[in-house]
PDB file of N, CA and C in Angstrom:
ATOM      1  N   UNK A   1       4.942 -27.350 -15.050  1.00  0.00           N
ATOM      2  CA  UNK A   1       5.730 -27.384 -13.836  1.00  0.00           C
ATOM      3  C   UNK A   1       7.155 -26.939 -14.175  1.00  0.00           C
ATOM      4  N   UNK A   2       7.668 -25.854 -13.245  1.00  0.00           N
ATOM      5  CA  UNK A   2       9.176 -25.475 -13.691  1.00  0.00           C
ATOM      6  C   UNK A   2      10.208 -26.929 -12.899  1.00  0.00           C
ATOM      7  N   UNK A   3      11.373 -26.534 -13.744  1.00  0.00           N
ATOM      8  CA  UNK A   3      12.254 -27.287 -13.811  1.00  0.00           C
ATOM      9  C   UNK A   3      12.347 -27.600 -12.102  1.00  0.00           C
ATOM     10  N   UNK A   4      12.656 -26.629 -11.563  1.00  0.00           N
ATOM     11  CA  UNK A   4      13.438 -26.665 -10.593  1.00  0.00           C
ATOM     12  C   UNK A   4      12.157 -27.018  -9.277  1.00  0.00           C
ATOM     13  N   UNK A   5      10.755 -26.652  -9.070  1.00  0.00           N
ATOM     14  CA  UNK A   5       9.695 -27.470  -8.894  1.00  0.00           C
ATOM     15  C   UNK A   5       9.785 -29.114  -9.331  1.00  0.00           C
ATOM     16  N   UNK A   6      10.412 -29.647 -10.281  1.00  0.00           N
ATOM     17  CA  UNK A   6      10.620 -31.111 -10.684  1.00  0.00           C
ATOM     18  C   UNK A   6      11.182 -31.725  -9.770  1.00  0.00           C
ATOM     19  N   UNK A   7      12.148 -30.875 -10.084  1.00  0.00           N
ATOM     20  CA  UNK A   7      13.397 -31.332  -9.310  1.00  0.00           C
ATOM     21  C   UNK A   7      13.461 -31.562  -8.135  1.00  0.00           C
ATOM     22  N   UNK A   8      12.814 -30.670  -7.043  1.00  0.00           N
ATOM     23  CA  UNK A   8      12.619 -30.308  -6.134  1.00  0.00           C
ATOM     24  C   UNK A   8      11.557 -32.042  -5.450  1.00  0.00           C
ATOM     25  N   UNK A   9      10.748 -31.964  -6.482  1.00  0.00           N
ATOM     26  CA  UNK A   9       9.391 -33.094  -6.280  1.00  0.00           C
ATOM     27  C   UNK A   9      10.252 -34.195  -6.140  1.00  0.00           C
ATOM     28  N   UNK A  10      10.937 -34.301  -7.309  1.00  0.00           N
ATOM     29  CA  UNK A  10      11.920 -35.998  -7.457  1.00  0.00           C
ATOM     30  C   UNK A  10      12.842 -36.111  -6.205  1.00  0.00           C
ATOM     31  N   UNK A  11      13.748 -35.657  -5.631  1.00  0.00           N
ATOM     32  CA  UNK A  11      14.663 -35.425  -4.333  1.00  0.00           C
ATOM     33  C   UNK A  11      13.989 -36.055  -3.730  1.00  0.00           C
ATOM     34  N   UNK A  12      12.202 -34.734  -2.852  1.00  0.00           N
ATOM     35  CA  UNK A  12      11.731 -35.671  -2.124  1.00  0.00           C
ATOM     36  C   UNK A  12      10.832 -36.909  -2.194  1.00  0.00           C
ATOM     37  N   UNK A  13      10.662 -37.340  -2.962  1.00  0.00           N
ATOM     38  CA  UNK A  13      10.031 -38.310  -3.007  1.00  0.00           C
ATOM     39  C   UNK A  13      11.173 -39.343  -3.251  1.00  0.00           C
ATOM     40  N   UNK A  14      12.190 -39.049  -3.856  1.00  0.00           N
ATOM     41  CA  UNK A  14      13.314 -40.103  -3.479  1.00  0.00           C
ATOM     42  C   UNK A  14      14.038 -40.569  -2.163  1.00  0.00           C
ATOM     43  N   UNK A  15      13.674 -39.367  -1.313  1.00  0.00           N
ATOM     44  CA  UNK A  15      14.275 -39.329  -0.518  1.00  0.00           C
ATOM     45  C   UNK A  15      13.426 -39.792   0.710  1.00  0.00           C
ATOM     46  N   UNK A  16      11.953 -40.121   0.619  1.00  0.00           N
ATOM     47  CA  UNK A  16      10.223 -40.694   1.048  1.00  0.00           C
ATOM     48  C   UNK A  16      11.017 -42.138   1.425  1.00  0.00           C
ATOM     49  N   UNK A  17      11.268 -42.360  -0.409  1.00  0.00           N
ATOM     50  CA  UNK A  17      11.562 -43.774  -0.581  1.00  0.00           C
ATOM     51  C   UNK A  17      12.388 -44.141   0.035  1.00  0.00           C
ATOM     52  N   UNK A  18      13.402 -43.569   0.188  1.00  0.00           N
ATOM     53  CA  UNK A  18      14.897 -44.101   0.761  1.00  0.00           C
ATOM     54  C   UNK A  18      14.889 -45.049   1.970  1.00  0.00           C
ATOM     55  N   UNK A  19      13.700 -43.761   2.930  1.00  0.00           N
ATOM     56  CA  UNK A  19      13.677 -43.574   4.334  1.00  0.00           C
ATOM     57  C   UNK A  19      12.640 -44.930   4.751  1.00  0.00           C
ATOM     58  N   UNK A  20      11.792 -44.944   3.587  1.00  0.00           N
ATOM     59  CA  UNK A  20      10.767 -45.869   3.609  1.00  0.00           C
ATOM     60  C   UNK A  20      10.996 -47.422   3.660  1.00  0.00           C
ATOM     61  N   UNK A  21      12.160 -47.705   2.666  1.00  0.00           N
ATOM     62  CA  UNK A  21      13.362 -48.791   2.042  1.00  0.00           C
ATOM     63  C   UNK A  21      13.968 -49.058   3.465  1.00  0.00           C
ATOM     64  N   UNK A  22      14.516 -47.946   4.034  1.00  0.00           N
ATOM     65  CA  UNK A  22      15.114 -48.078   5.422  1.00  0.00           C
ATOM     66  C   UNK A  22      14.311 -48.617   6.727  1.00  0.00           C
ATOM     67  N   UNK A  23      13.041 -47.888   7.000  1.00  0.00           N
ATOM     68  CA  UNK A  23      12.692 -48.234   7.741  1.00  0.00           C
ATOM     69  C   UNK A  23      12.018 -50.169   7.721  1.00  0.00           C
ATOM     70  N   UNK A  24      12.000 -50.168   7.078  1.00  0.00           N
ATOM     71  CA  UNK A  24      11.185 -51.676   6.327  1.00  0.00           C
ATOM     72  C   UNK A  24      12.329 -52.639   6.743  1.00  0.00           C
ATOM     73  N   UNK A  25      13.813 -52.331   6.212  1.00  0.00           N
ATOM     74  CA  UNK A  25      14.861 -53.263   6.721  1.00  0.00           C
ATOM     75  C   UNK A  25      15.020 -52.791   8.144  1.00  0.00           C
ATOM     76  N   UNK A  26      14.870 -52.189   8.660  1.00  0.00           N
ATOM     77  CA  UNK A  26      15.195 -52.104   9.618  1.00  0.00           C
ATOM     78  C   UNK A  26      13.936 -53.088  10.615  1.00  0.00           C
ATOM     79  N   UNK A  27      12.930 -52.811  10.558  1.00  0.00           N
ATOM     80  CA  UNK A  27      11.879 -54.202  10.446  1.00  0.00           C
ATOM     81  C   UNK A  27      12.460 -55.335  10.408  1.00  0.00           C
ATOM     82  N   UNK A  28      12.795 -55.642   9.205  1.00  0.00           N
ATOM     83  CA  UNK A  28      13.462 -56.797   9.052  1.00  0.00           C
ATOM     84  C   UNK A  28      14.285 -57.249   9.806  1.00  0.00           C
ATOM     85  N   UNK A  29      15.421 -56.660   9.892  1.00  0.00           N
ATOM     86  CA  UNK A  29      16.328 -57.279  11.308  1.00  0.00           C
ATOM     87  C   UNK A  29      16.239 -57.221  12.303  1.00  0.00           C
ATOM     88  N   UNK A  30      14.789 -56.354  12.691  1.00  0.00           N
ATOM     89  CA  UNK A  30      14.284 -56.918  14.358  1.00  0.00           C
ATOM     90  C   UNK A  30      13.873 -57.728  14.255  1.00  0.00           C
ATOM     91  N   UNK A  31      13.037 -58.435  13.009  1.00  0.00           N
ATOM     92  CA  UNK A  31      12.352 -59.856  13.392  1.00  0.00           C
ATOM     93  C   UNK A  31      13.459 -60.868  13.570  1.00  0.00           C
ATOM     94  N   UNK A  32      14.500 -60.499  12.379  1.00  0.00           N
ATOM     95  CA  UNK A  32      15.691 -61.964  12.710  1.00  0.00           C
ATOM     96  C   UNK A  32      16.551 -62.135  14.119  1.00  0.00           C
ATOM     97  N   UNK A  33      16.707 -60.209  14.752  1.00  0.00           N
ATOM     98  CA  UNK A  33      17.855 -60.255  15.785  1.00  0.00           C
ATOM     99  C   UNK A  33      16.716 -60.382  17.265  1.00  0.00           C
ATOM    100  N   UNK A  34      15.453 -59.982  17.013  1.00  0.00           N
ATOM    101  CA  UNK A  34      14.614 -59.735  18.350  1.00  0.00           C
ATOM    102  C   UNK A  34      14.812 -61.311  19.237  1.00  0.00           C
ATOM    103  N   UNK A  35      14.756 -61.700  20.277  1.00  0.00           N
ATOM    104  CA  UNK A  35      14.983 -62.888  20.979  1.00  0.00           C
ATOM    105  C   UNK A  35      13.717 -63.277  21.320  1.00  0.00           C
ATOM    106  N   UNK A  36      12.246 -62.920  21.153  1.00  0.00           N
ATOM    107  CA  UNK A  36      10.698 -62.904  21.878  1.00  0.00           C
ATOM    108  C   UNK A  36       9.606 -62.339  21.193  1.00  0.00           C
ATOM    109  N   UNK A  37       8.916 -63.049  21.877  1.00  0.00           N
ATOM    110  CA  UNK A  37       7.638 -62.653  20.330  1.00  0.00           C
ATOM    111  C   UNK A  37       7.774 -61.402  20.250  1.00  0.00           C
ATOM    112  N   UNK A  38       7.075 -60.858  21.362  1.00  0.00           N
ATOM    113  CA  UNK A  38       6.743 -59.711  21.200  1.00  0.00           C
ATOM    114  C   UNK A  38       7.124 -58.487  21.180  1.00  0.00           C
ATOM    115  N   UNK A  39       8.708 -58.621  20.886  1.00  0.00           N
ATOM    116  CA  UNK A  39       9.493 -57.591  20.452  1.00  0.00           C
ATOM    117  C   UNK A  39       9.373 -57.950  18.856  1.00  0.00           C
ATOM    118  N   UNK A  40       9.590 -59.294  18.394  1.00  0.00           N
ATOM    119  CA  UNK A  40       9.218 -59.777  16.926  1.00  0.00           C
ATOM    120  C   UNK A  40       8.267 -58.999  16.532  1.00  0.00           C
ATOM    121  N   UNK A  41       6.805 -59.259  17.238  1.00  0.00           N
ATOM    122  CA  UNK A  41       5.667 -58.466  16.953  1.00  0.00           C
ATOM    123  C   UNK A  41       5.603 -56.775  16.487  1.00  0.00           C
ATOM    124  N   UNK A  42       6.475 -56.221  17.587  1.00  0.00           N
ATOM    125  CA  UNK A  42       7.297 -54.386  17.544  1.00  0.00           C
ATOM    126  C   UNK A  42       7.506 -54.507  16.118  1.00  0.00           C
ATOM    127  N   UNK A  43       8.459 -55.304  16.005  1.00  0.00           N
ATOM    128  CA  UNK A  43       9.474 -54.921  14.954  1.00  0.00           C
ATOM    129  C   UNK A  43       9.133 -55.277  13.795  1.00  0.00           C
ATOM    130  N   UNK A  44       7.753 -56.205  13.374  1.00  0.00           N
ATOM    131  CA  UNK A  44       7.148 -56.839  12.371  1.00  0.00           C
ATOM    132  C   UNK A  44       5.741 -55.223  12.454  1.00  0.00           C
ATOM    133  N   UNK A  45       5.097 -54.462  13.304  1.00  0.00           N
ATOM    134  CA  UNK A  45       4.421 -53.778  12.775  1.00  0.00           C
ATOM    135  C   UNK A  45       4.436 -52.277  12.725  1.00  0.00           C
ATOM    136  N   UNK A  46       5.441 -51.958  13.705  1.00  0.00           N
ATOM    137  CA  UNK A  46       5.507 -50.419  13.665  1.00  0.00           C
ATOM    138  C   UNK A  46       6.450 -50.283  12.454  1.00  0.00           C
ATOM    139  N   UNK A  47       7.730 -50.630  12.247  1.00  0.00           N
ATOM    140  CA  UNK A  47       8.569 -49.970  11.634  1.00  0.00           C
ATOM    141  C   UNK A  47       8.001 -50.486  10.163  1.00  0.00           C
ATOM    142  N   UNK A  48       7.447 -51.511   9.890  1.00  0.00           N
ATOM    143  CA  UNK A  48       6.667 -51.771   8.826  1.00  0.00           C
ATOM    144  C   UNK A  48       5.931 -50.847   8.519  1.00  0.00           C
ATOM    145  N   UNK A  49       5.679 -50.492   8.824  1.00  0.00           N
ATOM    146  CA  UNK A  49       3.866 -49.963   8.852  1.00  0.00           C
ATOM    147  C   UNK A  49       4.309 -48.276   8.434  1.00  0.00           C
ATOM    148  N   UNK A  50       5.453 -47.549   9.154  1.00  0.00           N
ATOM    149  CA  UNK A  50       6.095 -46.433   9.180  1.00  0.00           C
ATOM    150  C   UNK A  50       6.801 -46.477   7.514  1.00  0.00           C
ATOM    151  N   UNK A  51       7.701 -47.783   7.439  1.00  0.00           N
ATOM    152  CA  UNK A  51       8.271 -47.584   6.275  1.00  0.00           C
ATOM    153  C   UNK A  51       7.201 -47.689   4.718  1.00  0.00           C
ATOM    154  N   UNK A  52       6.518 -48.841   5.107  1.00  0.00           N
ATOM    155  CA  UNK A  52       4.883 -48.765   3.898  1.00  0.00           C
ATOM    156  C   UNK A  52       4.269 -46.924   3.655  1.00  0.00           C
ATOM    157  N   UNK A  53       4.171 -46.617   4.587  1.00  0.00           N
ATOM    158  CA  UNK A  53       3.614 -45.304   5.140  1.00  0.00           C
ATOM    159  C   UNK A  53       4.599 -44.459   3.734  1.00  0.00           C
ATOM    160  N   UNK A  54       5.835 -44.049   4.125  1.00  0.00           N
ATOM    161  CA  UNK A  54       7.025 -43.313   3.458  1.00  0.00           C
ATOM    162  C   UNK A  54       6.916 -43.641   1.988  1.00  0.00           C
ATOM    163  N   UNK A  55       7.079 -44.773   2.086  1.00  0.00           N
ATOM    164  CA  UNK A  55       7.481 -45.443   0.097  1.00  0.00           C
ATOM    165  C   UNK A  55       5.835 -45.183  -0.548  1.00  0.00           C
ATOM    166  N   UNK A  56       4.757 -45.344   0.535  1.00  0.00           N
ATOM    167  CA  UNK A  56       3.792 -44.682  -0.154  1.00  0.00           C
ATOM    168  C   UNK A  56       3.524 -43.006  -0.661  1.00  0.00           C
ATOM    169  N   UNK A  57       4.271 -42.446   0.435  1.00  0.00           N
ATOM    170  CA  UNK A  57       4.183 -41.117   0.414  1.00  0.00           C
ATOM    171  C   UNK A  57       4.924 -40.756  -0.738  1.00  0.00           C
ATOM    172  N   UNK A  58       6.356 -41.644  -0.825  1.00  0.00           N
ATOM    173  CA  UNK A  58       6.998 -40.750  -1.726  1.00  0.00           C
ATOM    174  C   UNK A  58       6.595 -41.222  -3.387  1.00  0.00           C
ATOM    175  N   UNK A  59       5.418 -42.332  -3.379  1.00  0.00           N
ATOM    176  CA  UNK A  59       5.104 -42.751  -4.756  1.00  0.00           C
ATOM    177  C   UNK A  59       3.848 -41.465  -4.970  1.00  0.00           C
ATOM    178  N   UNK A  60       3.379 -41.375  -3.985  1.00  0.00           N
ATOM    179  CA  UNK A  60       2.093 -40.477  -4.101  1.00  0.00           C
ATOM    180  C   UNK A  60       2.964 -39.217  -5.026  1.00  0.00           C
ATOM    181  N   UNK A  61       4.008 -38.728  -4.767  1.00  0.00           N
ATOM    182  CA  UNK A  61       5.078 -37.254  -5.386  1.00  0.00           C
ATOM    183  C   UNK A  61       4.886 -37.756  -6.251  1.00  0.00           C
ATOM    184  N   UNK A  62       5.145 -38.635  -6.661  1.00  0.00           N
ATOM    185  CA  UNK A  62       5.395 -39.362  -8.200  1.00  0.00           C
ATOM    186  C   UNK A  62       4.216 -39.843  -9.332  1.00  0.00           C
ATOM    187  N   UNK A  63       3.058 -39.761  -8.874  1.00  0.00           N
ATOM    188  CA  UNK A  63       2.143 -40.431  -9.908  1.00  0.00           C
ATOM    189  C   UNK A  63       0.825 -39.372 -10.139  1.00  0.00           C
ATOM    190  N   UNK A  64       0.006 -39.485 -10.588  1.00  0.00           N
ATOM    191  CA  UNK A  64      -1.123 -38.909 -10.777  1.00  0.00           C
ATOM    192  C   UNK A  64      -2.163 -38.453  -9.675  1.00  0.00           C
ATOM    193  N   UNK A  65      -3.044 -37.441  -9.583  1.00  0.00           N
ATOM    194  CA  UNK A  65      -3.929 -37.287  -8.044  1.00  0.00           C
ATOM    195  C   UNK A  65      -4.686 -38.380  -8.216  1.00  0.00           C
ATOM    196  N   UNK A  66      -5.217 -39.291  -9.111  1.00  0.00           N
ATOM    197  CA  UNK A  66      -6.430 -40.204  -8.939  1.00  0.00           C
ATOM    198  C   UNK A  66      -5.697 -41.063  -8.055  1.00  0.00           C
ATOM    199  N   UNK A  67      -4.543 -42.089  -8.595  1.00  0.00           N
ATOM    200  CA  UNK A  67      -3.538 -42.874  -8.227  1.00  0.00           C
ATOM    201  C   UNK A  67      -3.158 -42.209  -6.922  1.00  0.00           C
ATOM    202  N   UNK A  68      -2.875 -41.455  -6.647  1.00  0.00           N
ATOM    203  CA  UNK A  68      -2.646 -40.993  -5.171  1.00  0.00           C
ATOM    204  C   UNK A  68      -3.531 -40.757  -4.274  1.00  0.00           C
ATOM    205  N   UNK A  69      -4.933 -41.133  -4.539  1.00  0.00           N
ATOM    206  CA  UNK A  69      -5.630 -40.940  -3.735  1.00  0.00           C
ATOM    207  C   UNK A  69      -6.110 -42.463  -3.143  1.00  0.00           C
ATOM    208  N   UNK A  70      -5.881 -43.464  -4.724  1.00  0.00           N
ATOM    209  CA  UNK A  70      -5.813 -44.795  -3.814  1.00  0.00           C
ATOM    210  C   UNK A  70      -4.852 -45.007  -2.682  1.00  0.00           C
ATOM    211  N   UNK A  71      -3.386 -44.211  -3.130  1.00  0.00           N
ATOM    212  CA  UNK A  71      -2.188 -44.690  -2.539  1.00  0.00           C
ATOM    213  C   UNK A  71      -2.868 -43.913  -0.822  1.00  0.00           C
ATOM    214  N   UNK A  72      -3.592 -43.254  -0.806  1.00  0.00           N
ATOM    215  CA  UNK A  72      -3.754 -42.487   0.511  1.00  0.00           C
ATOM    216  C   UNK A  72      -4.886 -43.666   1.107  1.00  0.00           C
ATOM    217  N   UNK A  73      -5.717 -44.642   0.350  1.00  0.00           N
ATOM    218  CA  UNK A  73      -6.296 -45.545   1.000  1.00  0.00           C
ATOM    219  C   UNK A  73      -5.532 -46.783   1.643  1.00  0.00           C
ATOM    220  N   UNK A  74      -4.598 -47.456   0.832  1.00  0.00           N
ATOM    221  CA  UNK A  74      -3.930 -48.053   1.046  1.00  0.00           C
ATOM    222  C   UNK A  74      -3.228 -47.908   2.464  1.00  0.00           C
ATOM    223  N   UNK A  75      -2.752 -46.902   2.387  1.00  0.00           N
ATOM    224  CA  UNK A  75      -2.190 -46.161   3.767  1.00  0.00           C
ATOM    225  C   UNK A  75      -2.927 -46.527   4.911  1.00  0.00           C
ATOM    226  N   UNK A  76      -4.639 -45.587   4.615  1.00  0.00           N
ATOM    227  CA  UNK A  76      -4.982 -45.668   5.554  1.00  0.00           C
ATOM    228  C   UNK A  76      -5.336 -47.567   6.279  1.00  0.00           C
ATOM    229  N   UNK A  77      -5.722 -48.105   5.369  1.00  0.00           N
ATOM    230  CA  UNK A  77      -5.920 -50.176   5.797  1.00  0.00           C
ATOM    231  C   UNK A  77      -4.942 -50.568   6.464  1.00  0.00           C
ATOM    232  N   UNK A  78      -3.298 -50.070   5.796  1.00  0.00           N
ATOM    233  CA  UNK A  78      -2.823 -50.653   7.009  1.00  0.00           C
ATOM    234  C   UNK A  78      -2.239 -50.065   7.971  1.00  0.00           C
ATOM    235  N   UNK A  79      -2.581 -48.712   8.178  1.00  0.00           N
ATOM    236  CA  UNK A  79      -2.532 -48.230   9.422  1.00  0.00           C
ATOM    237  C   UNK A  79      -3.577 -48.575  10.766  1.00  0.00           C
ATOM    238  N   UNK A  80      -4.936 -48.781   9.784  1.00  0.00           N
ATOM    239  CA  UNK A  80      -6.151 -49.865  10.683  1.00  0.00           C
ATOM    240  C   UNK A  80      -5.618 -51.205  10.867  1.00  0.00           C
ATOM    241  N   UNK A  81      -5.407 -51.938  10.170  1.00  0.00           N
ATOM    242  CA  UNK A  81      -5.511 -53.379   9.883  1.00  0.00           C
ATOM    243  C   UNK A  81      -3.844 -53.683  11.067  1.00  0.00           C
ATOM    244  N   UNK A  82      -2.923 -53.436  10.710  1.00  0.00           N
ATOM    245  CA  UNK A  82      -1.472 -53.822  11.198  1.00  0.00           C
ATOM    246  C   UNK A  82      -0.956 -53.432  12.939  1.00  0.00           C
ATOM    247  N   UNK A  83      -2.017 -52.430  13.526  1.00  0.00           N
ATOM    248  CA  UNK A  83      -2.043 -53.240  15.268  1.00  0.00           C
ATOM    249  C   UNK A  83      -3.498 -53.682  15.572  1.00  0.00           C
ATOM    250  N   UNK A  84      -4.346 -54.415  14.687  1.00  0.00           N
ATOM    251  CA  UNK A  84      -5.455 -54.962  15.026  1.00  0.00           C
ATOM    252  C   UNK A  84      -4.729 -56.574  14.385  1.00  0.00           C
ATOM    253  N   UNK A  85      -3.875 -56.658  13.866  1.00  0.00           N
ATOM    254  CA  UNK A  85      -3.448 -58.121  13.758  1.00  0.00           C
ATOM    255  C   UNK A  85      -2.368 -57.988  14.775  1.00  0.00           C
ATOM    256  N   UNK A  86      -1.552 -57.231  14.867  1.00  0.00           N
ATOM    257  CA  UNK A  86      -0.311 -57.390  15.694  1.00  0.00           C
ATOM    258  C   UNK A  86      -0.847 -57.584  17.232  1.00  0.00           C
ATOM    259  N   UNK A  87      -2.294 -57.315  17.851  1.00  0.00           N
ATOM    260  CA  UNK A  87      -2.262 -57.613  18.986  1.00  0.00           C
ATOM    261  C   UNK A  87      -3.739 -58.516  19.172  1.00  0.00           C
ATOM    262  N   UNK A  88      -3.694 -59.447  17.914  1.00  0.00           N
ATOM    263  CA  UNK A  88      -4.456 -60.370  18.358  1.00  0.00           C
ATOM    264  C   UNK A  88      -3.555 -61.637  17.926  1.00  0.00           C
ATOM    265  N   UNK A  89      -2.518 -61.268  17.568  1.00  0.00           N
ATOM    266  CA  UNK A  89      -1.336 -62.307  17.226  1.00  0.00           C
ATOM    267  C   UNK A  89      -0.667 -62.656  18.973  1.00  0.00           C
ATOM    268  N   UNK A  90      -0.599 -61.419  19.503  1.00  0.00           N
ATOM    269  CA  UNK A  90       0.397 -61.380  20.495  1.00  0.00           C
ATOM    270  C   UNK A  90      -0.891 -62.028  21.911  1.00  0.00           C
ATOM    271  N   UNK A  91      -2.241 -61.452  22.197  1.00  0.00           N
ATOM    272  CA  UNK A  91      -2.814 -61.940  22.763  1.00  0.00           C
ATOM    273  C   UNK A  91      -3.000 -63.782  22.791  1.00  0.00           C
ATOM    274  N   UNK A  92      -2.872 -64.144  21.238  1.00  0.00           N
ATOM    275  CA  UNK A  92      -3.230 -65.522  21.101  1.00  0.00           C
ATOM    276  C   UNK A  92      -1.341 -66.460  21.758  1.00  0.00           C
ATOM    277  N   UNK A  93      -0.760 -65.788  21.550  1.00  0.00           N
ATOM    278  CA  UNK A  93       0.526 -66.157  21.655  1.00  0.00           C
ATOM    279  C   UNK A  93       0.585 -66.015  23.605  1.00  0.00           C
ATOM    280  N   UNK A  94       0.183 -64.742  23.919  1.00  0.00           N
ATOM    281  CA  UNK A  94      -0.335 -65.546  25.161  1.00  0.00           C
ATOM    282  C   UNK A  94      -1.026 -66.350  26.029  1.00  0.00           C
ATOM    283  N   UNK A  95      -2.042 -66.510  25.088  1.00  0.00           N
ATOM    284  CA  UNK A  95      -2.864 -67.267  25.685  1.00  0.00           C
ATOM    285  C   UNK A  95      -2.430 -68.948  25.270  1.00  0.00           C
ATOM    286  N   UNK A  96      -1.644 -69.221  24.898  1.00  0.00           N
ATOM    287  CA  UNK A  96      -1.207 -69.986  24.797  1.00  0.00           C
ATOM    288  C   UNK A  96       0.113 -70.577  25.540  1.00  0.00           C
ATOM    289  N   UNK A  97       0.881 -70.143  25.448  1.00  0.00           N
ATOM    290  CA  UNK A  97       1.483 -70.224  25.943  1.00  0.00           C
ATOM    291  C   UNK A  97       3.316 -69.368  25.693  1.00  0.00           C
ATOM    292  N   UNK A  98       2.773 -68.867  24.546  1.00  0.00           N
ATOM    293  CA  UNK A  98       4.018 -68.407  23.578  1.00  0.00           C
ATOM    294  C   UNK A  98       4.781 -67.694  24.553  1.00  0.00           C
ATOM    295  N   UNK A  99       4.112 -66.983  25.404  1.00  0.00           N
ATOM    296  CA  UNK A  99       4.701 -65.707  26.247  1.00  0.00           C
ATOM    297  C   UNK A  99       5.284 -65.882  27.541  1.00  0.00           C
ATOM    298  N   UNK A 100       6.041 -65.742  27.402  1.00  0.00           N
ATOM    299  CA  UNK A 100       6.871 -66.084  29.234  1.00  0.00           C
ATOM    300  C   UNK A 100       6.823 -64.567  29.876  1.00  0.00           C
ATOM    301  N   UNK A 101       5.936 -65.015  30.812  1.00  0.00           N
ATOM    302  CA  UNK A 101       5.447 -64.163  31.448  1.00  0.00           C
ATOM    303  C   UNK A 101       6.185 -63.022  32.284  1.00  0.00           C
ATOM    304  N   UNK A 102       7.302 -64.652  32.646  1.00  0.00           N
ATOM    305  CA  UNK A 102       8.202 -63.650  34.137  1.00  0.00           C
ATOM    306  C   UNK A 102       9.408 -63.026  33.552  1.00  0.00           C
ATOM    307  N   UNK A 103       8.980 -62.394  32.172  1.00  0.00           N
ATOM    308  CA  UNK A 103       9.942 -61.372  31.747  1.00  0.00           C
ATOM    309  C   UNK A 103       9.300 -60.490  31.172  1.00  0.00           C
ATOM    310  N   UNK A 104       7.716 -60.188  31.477  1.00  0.00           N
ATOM    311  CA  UNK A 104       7.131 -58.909  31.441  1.00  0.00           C
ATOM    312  C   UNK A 104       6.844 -57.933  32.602  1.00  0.00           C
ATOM    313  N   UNK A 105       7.164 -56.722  32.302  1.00  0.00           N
ATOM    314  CA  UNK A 105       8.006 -55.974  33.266  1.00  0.00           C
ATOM    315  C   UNK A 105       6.195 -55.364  33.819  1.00  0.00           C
ATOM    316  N   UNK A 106       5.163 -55.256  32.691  1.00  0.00           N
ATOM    317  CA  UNK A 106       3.809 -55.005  33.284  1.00  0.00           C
ATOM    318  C   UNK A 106       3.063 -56.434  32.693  1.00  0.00           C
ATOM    319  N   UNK A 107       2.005 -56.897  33.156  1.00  0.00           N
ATOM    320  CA  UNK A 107       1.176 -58.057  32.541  1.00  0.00           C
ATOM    321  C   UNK A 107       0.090 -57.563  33.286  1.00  0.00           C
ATOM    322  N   UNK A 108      -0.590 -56.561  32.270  1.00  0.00           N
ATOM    323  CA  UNK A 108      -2.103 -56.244  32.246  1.00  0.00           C
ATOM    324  C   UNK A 108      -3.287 -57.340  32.368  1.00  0.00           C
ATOM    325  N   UNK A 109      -2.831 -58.066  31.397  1.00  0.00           N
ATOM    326  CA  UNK A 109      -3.710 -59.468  31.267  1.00  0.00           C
ATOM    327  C   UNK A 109      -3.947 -60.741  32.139  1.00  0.00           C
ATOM    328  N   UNK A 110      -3.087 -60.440  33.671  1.00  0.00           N
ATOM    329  CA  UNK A 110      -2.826 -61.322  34.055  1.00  0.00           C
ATOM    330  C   UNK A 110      -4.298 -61.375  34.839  1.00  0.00           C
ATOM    331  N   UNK A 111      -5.017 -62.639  35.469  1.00  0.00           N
ATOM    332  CA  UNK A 111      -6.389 -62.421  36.122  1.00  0.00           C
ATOM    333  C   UNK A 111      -7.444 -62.291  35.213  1.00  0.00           C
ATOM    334  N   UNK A 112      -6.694 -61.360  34.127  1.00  0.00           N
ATOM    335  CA  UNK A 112      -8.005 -61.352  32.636  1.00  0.00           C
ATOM    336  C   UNK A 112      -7.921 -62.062  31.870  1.00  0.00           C
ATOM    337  N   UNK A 113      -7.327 -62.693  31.423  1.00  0.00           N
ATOM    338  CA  UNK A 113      -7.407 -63.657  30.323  1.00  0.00           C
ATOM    339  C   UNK A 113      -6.762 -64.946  30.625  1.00  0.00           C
ATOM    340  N   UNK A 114      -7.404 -65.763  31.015  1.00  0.00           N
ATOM    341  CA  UNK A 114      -6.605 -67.297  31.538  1.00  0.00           C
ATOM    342  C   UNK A 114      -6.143 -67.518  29.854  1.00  0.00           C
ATOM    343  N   UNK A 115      -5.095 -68.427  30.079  1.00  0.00           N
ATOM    344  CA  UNK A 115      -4.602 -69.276  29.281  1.00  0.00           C
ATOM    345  C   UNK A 115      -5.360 -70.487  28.795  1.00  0.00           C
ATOM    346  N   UNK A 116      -5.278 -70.893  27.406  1.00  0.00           N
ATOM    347  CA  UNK A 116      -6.265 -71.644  26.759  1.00  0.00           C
ATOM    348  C   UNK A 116      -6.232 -73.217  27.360  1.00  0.00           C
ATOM    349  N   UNK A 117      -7.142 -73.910  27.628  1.00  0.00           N
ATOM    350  CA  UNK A 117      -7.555 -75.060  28.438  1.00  0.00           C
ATOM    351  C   UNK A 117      -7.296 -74.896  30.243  1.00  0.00           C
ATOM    352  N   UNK A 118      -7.288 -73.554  30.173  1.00  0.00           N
ATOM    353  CA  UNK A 118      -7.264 -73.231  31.926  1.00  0.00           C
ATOM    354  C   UNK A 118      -8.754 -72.623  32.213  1.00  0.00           C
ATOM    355  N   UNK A 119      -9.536 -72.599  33.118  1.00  0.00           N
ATOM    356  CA  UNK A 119     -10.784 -71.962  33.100  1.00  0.00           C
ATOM    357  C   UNK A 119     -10.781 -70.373  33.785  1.00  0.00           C
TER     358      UNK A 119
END
């Protein structure tokens, strides 16, 4: 590999990471500043999930094709897995009671899913 191909590789994949590092805190302080679950919920799986995504991408620049082909599985689980928990977190949180209703601007669920010990 020429020098400047190296070079070129290291930047971006530093620069994967950076964005990746970023998006993750930025996660982070929606869960502490969000006021409601389910902006908590937003901010606990997209920007997560985006920044995991990046710091994977930019390790993939960095390591071997075998190792990068796990890193491309990894990816893909929690791109499956992280809104199949995030909206059975948020469903159970309504059905309970977590969710105040009369500050959702649509409530799809309303008529469909009673609340738990309601029939």
């Amino acid at each position: 590999m020429t020098p400047a191909l190296h070079t070129a590789r290291d930047i971006a994949s530093a620069v994967l990471l950076l964005l990746g590092a970023l998006s993750c805190l930025l996660g982070a302080v929606g869960l502490l500043r969000l006021p409601d679950l389910l902006g908590r919920l937003q901010a606990a799986t997209k920007p997560q999930t985006l920044g995991l995504l990046l710091v994977l991408a930019g390790t993939a620049l960095r390591v071997e094709l075998e190792s990068a082909v796990t890193l491309v599985l990894v990816a893909f689980f929690q791109v499956i897995t992280a809104p199949v928990i995030s909206q059975l977190a948020g469903r159970s949180a309504y059905r309970s009671g977590g969710v105040r209703r009369d500050l959702l601007v649509v409530d799809q669920l309303a008529g469909k899913l009673p609340r738990d010990g309601s029939s």
